[in-house]
N, C-alpha and C. Protein backbone atom coordinates (compact mmCIF):
# COMPACT_ATOMS: atom_id res chain seq x y z
N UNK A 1 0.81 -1.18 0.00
CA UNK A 1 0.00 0.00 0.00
C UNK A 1 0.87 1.26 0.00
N UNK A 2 2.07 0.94 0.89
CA UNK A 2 3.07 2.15 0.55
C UNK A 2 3.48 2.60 -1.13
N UNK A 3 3.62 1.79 -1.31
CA UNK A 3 4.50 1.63 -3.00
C UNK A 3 3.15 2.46 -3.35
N UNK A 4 1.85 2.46 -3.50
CA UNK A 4 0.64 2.99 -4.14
C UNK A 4 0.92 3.99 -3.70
N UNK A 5 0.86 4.44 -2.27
CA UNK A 5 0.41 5.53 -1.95
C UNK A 5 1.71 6.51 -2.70
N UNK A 6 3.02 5.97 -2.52
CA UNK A 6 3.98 6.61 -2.70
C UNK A 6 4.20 7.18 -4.40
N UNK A 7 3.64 6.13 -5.05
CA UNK A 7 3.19 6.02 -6.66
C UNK A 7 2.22 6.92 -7.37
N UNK A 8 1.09 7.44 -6.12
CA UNK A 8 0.19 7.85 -6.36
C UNK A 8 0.57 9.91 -6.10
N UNK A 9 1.47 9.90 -5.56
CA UNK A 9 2.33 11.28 -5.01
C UNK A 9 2.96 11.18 -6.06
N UNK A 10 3.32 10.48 -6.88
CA UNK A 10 5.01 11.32 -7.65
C UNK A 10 4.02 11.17 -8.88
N UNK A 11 3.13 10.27 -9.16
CA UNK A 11 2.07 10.98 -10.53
C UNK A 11 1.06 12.13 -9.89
N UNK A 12 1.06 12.56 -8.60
CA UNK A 12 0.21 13.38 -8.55
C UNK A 12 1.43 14.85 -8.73
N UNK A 13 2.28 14.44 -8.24
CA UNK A 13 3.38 15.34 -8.19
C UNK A 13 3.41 15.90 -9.79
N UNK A 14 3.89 14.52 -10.62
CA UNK A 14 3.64 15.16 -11.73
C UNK A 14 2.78 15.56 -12.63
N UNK A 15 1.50 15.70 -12.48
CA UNK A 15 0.54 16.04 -12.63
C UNK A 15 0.36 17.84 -12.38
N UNK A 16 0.85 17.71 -11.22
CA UNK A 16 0.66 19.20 -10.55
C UNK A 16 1.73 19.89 -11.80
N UNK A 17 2.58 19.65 -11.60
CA UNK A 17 3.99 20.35 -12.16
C UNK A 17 3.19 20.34 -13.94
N UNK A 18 2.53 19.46 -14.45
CA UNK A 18 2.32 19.50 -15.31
C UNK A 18 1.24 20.62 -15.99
N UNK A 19 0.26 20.14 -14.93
CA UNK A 19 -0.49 21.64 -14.70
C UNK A 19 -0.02 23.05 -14.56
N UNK A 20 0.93 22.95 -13.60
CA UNK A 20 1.87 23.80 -13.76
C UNK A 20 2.26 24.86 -15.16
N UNK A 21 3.30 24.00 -15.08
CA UNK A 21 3.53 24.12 -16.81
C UNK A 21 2.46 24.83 -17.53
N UNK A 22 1.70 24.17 -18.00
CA UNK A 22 0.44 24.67 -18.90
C UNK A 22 0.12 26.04 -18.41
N UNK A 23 -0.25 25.95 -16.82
CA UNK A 23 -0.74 27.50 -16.63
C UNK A 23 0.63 28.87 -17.09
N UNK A 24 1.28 27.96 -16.67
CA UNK A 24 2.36 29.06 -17.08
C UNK A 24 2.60 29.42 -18.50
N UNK A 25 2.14 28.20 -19.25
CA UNK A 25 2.25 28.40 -20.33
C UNK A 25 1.35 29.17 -21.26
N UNK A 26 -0.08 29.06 -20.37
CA UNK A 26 -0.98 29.96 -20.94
C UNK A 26 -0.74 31.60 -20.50
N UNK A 27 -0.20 31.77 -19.37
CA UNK A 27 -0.19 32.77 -19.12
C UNK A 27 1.32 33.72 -20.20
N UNK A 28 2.07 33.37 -19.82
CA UNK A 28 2.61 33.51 -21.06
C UNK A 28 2.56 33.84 -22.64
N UNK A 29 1.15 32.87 -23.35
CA UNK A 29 0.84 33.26 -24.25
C UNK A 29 -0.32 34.47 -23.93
N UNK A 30 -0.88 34.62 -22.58
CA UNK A 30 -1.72 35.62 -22.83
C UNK A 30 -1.48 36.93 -22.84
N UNK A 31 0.18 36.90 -22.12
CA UNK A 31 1.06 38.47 -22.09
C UNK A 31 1.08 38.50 -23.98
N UNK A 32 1.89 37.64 -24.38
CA UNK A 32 2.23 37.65 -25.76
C UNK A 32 0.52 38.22 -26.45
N UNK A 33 -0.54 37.93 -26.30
CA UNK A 33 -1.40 38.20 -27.36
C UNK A 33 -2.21 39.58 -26.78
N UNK A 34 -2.09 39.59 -25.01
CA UNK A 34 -2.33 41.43 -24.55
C UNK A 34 -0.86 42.40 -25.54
N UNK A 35 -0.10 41.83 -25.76
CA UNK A 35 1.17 42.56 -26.43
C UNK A 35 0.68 42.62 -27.98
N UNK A 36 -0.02 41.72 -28.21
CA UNK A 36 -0.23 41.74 -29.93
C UNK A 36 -1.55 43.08 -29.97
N UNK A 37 -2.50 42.71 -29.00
CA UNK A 37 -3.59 43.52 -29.39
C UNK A 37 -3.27 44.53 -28.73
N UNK A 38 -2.82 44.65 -27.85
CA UNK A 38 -2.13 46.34 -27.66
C UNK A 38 -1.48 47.01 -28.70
N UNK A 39 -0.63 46.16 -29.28
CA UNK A 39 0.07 46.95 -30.71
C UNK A 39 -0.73 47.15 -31.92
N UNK A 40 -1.66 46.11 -31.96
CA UNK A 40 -2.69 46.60 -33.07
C UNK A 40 -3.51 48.04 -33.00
N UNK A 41 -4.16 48.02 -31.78
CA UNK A 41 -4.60 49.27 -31.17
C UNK A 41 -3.95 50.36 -31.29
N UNK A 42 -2.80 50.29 -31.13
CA UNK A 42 -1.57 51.62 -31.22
C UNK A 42 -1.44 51.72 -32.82
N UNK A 43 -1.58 50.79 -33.75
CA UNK A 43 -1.41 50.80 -35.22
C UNK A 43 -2.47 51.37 -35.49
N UNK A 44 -3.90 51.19 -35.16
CA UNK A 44 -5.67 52.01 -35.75
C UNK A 44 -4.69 52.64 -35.58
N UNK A 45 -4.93 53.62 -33.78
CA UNK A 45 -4.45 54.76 -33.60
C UNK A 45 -4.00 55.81 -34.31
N UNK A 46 -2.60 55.39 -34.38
CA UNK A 46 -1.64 55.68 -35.43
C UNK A 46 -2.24 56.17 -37.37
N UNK A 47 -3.16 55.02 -37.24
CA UNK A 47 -3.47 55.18 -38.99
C UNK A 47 -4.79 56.68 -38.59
N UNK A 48 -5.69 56.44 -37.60
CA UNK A 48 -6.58 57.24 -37.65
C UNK A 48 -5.86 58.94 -37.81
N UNK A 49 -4.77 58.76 -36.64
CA UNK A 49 -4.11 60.24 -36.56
C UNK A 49 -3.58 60.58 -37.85
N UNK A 50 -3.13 59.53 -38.79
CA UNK A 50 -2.41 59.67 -40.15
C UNK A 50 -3.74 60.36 -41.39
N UNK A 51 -4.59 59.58 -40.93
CA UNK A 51 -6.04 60.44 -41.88
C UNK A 51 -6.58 61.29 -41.07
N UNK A 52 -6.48 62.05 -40.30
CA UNK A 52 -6.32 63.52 -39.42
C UNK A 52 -5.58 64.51 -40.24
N UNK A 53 -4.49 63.85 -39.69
CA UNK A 53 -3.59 65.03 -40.28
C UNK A 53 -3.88 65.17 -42.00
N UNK A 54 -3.92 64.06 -42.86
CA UNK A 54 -3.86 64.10 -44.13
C UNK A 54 -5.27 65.26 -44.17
N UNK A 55 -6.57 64.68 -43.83
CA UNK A 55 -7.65 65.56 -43.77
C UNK A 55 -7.80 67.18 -43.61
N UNK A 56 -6.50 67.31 -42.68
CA UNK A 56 -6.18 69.05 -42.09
C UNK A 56 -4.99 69.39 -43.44
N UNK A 57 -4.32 68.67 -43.97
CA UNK A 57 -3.54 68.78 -45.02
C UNK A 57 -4.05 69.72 -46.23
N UNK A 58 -5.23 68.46 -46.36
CA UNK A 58 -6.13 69.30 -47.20
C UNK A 58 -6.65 70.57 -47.36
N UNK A 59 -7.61 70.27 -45.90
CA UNK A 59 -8.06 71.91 -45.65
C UNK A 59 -6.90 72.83 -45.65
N UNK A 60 -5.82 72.76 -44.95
CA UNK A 60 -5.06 73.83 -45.36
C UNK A 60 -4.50 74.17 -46.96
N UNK A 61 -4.74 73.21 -47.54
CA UNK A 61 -3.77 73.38 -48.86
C UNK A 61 -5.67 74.49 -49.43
N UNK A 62 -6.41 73.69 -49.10
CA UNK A 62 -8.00 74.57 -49.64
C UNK A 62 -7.74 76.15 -49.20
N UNK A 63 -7.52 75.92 -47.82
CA UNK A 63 -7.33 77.26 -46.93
C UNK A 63 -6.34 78.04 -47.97
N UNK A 64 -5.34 77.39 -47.98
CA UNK A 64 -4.40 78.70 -48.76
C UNK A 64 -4.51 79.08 -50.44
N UNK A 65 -5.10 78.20 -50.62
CA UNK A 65 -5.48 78.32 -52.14
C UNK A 65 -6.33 79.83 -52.54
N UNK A 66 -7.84 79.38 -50.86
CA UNK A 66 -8.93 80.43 -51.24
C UNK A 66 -7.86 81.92 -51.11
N UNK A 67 -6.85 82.39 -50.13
CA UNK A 67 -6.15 83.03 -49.29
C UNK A 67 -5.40 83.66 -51.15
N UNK A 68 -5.31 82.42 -51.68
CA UNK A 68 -4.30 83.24 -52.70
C UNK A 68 -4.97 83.96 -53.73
N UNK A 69 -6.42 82.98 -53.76
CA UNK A 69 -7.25 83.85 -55.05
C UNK A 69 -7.69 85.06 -54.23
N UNK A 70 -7.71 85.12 -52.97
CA UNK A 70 -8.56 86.31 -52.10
C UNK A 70 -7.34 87.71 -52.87
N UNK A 71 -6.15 87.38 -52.32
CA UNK A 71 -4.80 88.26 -52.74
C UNK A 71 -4.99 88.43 -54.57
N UNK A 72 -4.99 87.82 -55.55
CA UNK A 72 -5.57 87.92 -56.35
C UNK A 72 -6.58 88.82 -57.15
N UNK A 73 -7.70 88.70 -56.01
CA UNK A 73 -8.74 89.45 -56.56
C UNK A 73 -8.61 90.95 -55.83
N UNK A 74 -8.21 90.59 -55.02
CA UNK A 74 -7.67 92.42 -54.58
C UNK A 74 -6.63 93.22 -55.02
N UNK A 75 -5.50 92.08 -55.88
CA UNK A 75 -4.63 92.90 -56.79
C UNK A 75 -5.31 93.32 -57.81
N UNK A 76 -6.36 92.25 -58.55
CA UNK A 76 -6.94 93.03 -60.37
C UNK A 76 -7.59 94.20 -59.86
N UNK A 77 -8.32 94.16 -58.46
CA UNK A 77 -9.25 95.32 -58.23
C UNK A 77 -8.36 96.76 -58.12
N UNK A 78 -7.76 96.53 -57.52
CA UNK A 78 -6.38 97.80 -57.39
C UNK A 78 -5.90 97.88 -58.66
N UNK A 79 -5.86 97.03 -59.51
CA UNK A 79 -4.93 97.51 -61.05
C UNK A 79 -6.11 98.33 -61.96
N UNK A 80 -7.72 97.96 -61.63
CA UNK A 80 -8.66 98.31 -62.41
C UNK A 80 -8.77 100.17 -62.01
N UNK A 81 -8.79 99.96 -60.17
CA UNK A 81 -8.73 101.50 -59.70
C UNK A 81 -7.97 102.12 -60.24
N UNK A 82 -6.79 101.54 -60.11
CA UNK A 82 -5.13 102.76 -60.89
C UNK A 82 -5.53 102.85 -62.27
N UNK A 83 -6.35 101.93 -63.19
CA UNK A 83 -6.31 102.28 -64.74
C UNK A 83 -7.45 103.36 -64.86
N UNK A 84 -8.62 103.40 -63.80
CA UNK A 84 -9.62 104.53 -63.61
C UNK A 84 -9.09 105.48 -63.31
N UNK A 85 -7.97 105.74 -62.16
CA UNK A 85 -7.56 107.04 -61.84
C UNK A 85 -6.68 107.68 -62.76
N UNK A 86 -6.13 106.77 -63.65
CA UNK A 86 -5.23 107.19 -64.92
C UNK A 86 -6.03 107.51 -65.92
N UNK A 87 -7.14 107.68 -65.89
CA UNK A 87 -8.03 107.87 -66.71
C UNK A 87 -8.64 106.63 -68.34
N UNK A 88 -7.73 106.18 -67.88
CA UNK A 88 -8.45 104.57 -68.62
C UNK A 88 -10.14 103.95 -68.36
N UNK A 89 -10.60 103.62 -69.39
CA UNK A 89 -11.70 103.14 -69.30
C UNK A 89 -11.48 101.81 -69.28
N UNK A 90 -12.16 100.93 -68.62
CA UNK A 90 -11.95 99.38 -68.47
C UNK A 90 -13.10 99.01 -69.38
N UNK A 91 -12.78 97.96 -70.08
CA UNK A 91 -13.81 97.24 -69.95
C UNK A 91 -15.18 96.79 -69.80
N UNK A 92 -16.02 96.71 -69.89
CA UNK A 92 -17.18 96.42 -68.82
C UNK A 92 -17.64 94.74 -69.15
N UNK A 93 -16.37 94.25 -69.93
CA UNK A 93 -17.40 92.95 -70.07
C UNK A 93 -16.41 91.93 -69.25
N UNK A 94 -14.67 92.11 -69.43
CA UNK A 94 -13.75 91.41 -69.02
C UNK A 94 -13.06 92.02 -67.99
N UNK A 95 -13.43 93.32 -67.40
CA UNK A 95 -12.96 94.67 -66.42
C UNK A 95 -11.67 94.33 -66.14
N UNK A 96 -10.69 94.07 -67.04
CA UNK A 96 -9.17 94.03 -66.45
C UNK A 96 -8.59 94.91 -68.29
N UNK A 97 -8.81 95.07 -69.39
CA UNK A 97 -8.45 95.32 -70.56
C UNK A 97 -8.68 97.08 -71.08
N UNK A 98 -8.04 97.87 -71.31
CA UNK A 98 -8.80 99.00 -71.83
C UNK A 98 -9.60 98.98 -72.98
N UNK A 99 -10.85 99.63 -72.67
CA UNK A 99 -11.82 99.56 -73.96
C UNK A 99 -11.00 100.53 -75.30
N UNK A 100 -11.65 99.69 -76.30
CA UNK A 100 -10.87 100.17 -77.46
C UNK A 100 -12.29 100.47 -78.60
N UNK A 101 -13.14 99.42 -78.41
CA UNK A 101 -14.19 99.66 -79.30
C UNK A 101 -15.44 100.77 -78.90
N UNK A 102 -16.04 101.40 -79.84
CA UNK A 102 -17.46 101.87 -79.62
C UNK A 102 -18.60 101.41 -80.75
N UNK A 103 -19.60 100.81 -80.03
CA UNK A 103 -20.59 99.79 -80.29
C UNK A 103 -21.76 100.73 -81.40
N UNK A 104 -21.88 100.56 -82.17
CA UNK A 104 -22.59 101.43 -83.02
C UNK A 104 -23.95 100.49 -83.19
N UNK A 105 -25.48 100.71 -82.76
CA UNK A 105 -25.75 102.39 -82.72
C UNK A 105 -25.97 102.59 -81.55
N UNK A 106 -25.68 102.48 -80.10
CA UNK A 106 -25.98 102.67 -79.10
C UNK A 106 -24.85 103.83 -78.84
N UNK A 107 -23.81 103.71 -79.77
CA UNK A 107 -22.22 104.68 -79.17
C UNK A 107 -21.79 104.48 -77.61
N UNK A 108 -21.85 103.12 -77.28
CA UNK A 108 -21.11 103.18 -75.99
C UNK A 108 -19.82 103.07 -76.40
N UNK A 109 -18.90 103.40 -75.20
CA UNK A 109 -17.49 103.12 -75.49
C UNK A 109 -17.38 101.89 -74.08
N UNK A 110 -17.61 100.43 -74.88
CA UNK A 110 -17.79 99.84 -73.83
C UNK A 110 -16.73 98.63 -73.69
N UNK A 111 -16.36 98.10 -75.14
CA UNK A 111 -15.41 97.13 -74.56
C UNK A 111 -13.96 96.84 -75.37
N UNK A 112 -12.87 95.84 -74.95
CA UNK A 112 -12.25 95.84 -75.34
C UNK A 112 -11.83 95.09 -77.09
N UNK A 113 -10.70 95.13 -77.73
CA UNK A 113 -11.14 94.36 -79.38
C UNK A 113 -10.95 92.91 -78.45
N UNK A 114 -10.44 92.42 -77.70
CA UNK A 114 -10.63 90.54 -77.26
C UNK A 114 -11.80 90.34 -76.88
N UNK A 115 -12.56 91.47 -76.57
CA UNK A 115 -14.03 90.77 -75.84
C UNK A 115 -15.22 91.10 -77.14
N UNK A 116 -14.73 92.46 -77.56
CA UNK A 116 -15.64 92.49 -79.09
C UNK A 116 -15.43 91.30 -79.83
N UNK A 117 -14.16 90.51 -79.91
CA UNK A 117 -13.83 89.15 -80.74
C UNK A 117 -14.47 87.96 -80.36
N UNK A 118 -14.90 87.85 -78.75
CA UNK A 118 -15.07 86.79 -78.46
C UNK A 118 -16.74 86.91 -78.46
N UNK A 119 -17.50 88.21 -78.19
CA UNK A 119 -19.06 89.03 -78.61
C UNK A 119 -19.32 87.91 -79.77
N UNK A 120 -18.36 88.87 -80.60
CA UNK A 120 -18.56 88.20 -82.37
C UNK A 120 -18.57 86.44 -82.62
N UNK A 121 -17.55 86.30 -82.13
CA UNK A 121 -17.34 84.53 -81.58
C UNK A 121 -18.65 83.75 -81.20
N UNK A 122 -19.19 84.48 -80.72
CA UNK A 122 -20.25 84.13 -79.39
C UNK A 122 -21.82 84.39 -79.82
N UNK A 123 -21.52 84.59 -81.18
CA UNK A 123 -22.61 85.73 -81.50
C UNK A 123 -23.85 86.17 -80.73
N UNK A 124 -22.99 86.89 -79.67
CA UNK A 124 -23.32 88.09 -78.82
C UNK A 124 -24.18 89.04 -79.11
N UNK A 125 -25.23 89.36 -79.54
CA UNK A 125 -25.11 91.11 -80.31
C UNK A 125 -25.72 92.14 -79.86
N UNK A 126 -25.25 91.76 -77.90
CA UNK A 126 -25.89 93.18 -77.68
C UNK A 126 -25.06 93.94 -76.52
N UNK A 127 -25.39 95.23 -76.45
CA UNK A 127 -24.44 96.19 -75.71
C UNK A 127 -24.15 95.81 -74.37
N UNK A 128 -23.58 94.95 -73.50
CA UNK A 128 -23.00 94.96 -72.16
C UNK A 128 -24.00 96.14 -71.27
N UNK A 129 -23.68 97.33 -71.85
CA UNK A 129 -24.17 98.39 -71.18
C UNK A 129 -25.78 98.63 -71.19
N UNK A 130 -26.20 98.72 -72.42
CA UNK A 130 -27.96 99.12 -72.82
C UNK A 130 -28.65 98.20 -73.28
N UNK A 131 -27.88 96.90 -73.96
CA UNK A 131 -28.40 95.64 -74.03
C UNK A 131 -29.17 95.98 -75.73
N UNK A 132 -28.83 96.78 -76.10
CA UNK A 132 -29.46 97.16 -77.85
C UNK A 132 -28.20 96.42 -78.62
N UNK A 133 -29.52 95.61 -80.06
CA UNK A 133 -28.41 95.52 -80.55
C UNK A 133 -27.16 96.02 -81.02
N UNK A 134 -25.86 95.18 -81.34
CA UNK A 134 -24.94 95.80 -81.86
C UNK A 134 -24.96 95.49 -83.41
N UNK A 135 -24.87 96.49 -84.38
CA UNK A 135 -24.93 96.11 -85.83
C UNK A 135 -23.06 96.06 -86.00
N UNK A 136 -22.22 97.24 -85.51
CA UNK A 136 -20.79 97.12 -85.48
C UNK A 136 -20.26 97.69 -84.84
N UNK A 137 -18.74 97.64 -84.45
CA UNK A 137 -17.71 97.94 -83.64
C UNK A 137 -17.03 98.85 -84.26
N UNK A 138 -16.76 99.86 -83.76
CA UNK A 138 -15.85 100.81 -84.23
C UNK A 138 -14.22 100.97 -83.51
N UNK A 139 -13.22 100.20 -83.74
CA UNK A 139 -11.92 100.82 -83.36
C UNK A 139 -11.79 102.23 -82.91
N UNK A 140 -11.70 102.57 -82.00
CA UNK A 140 -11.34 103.89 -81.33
C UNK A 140 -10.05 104.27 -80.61
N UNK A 141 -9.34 105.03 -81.66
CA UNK A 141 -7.84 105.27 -81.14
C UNK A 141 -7.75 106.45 -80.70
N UNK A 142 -7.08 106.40 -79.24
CA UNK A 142 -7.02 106.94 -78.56
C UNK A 142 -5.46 107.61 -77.74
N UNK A 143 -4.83 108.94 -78.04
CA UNK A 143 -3.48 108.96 -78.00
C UNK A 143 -3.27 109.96 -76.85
């Protein structure tokens, strides 16, 4: 009965140890896979902050774009004032060109020969200004 009992300790012994083992072994793999899904987590993370920033990328590149046409449109406006205070007539159809033509029979002096070309192009045929037809353009030189 000794030999059993004593038989029955060193397989229980190893049993335990065996158990052992395993728990340790699971625990082990469960650091290893809290380590995997922790790093996955930190990778979203990571990608979400990466389409953040790309997203603000954007808007700023939008932001400075509007910023440049804003600078833009306040330079033609200042070049149109200085060609008024110089006594230049602009335009009224493309307001950046000095008018060169007068529109017969209304006699405005209203637009430039690229926009009378593109009128004609367009077949346009009426005054910008009074909206009557235009029958022709008169070149008007001016020194």
């Amino acid at each position: 009965m000794t030999d059993s009992r004593e038989e029955i300790r060193r397989k229980n012994k190893k049993v335990v140890k065996n158990v052992l083992k395993t728990v340790a072994g699971i625990g082990i793999a469960t650091v290893a896979t809290v380590g995997i899904i922790s790093s996955l987590q930190k990778d979203k993370v990571i990608e979400e902050q990466k389409c953040t920033i790309d997203e603000r990328d954007k808007e700023i590149e939008y932001l400075q774009g509007k910023e440049e046409n804003g600078e833009n449109e306040i330079n033609d406006r200042k070049e149109r004032e200085l060609k008024i205070k110089n006594g230049e007539i602009i335009c009224k159809v493309c307001h950046s060109s000095k008018v060169t033509e007068i529109l017969v029979p209304c006699g405005h002096y209203a637009v430039c020969s690229s926009c009378i070309t593109k009128l004609k192009t367009n077949n346009i045929s009426k005054c910008p200004i009074c909206k009557r037809r235009i029958d022709k353009a008169i070149k008007l030189y001016v020194s």
